[in-house]
C-alpha atoms as a PDB file:
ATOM      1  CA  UNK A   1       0.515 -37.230-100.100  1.00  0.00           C
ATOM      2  CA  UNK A   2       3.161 -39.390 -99.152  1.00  0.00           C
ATOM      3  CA  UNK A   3       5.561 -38.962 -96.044  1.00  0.00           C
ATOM      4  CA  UNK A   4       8.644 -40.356 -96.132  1.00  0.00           C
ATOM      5  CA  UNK A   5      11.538 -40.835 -92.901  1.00  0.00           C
ATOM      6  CA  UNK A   6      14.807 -41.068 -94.236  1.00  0.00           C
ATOM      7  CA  UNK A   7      17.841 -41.437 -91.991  1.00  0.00           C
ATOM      8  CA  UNK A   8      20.277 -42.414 -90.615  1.00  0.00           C
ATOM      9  CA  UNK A   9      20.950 -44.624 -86.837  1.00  0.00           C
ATOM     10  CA  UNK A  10      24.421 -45.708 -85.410  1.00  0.00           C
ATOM     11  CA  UNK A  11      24.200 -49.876 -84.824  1.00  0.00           C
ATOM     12  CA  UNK A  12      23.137 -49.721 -81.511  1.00  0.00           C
ATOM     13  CA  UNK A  13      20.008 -47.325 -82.614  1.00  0.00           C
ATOM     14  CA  UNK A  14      20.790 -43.789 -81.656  1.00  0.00           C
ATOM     15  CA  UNK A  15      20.383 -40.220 -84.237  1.00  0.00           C
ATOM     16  CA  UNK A  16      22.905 -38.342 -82.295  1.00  0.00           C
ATOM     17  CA  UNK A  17      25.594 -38.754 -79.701  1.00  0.00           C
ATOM     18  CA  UNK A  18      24.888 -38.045 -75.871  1.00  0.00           C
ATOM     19  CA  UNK A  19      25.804 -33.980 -76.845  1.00  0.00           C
ATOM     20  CA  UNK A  20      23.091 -34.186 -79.796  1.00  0.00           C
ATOM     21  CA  UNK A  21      26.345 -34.022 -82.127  1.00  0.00           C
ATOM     22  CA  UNK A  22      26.254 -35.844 -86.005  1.00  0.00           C
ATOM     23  CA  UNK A  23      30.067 -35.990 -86.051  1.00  0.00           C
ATOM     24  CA  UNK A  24      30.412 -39.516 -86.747  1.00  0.00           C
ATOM     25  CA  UNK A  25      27.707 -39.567 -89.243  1.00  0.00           C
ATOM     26  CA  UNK A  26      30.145 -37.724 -91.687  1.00  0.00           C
ATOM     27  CA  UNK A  27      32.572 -40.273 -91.704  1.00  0.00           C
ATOM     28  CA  UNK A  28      30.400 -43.089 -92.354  1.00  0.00           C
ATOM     29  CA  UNK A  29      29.972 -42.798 -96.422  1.00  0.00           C
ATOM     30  CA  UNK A  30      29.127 -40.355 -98.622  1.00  0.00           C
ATOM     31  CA  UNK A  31      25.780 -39.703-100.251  1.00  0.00           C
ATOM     32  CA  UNK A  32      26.959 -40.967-103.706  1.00  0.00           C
ATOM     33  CA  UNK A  33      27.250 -44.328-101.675  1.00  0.00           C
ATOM     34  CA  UNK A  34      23.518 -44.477-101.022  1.00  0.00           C
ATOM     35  CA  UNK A  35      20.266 -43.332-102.787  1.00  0.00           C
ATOM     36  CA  UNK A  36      19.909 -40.328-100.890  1.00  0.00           C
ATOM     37  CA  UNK A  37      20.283 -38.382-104.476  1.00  0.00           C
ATOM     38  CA  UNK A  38      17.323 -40.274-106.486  1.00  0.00           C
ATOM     39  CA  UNK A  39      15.411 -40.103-103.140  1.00  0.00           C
ATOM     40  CA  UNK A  40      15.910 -36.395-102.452  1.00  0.00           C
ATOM     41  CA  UNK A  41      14.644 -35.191-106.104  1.00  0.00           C
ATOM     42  CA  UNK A  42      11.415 -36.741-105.255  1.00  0.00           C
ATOM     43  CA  UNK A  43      10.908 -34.537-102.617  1.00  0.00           C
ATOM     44  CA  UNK A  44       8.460 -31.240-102.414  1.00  0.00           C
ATOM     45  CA  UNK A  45       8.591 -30.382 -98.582  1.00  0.00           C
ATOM     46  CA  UNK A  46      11.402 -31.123 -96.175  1.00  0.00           C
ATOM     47  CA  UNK A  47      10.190 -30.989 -92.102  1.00  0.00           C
ATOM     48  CA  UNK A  48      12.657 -31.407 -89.360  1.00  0.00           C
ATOM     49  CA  UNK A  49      13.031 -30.700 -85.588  1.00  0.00           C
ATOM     50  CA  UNK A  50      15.420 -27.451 -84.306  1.00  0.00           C
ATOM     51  CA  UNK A  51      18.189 -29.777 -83.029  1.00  0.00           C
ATOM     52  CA  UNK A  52      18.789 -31.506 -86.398  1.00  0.00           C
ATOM     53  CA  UNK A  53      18.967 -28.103 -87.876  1.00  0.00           C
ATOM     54  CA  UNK A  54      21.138 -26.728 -85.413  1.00  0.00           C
ATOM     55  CA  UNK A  55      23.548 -29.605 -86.788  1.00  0.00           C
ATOM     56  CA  UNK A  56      22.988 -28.427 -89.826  1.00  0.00           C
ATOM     57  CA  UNK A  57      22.890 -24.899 -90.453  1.00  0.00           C
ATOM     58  CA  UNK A  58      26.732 -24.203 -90.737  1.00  0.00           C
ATOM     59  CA  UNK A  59      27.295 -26.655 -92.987  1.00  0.00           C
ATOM     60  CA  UNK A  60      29.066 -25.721 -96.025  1.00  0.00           C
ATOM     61  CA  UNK A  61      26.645 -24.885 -98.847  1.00  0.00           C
ATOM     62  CA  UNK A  62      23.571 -25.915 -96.883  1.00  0.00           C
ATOM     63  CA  UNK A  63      20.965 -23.745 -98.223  1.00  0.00           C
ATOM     64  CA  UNK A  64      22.186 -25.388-102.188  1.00  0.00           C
ATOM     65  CA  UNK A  65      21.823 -29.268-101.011  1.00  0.00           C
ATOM     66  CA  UNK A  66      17.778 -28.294-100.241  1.00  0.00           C
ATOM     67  CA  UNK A  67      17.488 -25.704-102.704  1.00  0.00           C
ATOM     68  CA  UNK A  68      14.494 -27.754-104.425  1.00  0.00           C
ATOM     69  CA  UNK A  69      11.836 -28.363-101.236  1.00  0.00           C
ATOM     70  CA  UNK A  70      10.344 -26.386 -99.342  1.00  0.00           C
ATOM     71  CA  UNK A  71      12.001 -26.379 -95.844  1.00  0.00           C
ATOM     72  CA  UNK A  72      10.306 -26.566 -92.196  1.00  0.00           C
ATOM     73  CA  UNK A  73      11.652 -26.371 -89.035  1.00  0.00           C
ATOM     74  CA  UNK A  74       9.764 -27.003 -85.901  1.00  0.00           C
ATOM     75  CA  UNK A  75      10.984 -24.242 -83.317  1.00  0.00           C
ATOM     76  CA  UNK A  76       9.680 -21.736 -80.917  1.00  0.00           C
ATOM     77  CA  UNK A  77      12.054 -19.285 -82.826  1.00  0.00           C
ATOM     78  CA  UNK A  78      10.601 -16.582 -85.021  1.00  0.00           C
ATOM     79  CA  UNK A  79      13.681 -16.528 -87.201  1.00  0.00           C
ATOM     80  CA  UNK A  80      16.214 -18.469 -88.953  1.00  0.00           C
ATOM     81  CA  UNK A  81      20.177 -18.246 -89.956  1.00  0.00           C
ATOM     82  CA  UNK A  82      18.999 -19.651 -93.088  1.00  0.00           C
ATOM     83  CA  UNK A  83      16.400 -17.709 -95.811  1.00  0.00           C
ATOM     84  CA  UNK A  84      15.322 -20.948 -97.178  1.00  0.00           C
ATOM     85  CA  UNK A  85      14.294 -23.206 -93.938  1.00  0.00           C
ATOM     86  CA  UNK A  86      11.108 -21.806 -92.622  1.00  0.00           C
ATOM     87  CA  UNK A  87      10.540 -21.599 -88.815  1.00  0.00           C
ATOM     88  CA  UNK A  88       7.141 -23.251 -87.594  1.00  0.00           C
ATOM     89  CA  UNK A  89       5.036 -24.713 -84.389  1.00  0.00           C
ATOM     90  CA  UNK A  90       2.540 -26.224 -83.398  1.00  0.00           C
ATOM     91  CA  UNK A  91       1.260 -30.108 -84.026  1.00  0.00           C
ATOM     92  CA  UNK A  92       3.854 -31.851 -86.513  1.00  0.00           C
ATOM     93  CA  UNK A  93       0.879 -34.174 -87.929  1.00  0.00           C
ATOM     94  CA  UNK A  94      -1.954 -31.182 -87.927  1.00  0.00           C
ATOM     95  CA  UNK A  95       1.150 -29.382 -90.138  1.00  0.00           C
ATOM     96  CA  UNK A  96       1.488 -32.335 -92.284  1.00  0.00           C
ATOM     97  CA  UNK A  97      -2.274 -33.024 -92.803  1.00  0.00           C
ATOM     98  CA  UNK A  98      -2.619 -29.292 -94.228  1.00  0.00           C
ATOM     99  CA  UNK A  99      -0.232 -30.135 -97.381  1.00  0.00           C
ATOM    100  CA  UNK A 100      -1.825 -30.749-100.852  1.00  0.00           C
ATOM    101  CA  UNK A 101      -1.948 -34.420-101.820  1.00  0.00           C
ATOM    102  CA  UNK A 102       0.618 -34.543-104.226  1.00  0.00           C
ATOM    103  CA  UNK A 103       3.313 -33.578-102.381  1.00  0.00           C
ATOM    104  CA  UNK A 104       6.072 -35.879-100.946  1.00  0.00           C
ATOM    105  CA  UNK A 105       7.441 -34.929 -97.538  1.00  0.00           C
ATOM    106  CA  UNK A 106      10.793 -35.950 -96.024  1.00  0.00           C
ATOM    107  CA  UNK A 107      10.561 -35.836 -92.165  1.00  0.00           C
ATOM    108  CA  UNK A 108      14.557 -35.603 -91.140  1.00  0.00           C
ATOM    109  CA  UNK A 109      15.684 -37.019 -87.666  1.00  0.00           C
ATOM    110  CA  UNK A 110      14.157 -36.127 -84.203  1.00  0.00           C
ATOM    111  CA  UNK A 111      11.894 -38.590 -82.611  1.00  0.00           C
ATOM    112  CA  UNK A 112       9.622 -35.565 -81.161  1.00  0.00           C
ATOM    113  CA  UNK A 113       8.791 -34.913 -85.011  1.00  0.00           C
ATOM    114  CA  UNK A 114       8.950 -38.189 -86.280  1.00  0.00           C
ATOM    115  CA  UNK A 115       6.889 -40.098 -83.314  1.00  0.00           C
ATOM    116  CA  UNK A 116       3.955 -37.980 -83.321  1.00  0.00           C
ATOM    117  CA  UNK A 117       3.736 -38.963 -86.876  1.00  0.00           C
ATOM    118  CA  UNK A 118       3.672 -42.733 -86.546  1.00  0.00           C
ATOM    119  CA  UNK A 119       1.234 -42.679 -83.625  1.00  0.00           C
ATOM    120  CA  UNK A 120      -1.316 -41.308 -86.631  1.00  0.00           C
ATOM    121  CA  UNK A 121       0.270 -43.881 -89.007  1.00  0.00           C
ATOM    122  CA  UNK A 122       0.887 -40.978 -91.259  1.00  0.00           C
ATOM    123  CA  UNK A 123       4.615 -42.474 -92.185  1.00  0.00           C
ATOM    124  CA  UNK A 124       3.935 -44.219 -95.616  1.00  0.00           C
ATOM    125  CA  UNK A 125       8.032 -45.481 -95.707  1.00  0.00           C
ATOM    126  CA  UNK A 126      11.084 -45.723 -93.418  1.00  0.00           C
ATOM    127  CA  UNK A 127      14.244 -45.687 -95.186  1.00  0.00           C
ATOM    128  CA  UNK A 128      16.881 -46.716 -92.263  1.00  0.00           C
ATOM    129  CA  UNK A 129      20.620 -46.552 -92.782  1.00  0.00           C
ATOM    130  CA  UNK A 130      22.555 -48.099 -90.204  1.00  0.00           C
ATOM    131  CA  UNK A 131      25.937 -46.661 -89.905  1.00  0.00           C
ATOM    132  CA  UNK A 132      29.330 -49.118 -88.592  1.00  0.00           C
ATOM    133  CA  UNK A 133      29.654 -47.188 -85.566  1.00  0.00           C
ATOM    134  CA  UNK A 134      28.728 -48.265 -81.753  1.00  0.00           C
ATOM    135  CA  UNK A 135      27.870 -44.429 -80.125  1.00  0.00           C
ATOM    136  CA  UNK A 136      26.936 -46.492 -76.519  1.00  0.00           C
ATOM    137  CA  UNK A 137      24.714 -43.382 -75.738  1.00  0.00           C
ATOM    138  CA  UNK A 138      23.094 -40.427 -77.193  1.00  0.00           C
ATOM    139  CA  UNK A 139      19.622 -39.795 -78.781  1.00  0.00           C
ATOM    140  CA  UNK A 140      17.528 -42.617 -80.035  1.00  0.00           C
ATOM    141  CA  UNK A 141      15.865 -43.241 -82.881  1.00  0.00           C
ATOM    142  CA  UNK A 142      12.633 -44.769 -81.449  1.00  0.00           C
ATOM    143  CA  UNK A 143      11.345 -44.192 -77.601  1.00  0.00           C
ATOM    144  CA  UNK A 144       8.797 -45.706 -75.535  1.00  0.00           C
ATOM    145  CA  UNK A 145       6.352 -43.889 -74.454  1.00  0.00           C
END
């Protein structure tokens, strides 16, 4: 098994604005500008937090961009908007531990489901974008404990 972090900070280090929002990620390239395509195919499982999803789950066309993992979210709710992201709880690196060996799994923003991770030293690669735009606040990437 491999797990994999790939994201996304502004320049001074943060996920999200100070509201949690991903507005000005959008306007910082497009995904034929990076190697999020080759990088996404090699993908089985997809595990994220319930505030990146909330960002996501009225995107346009959401449920076709991860139509090839298998998609976790870590929430205390029993159901989702979307069919194809599965709701779960519970400890993020007891969840990833239980996957089959062969599998490659993406963890997607959120520090509460990354960190946990990285305290086991269960995060095999960190593929970091940095974006050109200064958000002075919001949600960081990395927190001390």
């Amino acid at each position: 098994m491999s797990v994999y972090f790939y994201g996304c900070t502004s320049m001074d280090g943060y996920l999200a604005d100070h509201n949690g929002r991903l507005d000005w990620l959008y306007q910082t390239g497009s995904a034929e500008e990076t190697n999020y395509e080759a990088f996404y195919k090699q993908m089985d499982v997809m595990i994220m937090g319930k505030k990146t999803y909330a960002e996501i789950e009225h995107l346009e066309n959401i449920e076709s961009l991860y139509a090839s993992t298998e998609n976790y979210v870590f929430t205390h709710e029993k159901e989702l908007s979307l069919k194809s992201f599965k709701p779960v709880k519970g400890d993020v690196v007891r969840f990833v531990r239980d996957f089959a060996p062969d599998k490659n799994i993406w963890i997607v923003g959120g520090n509460s489901v990354l960190a946990p991770l990285l305290d086991e030293n269960m995060v095999d690669k960190l593929f970091i974008q940095v974006a050109p735009v200064l958000l002075g606040e919001g949600i960081p990437l990395f927190t001390h404990a």
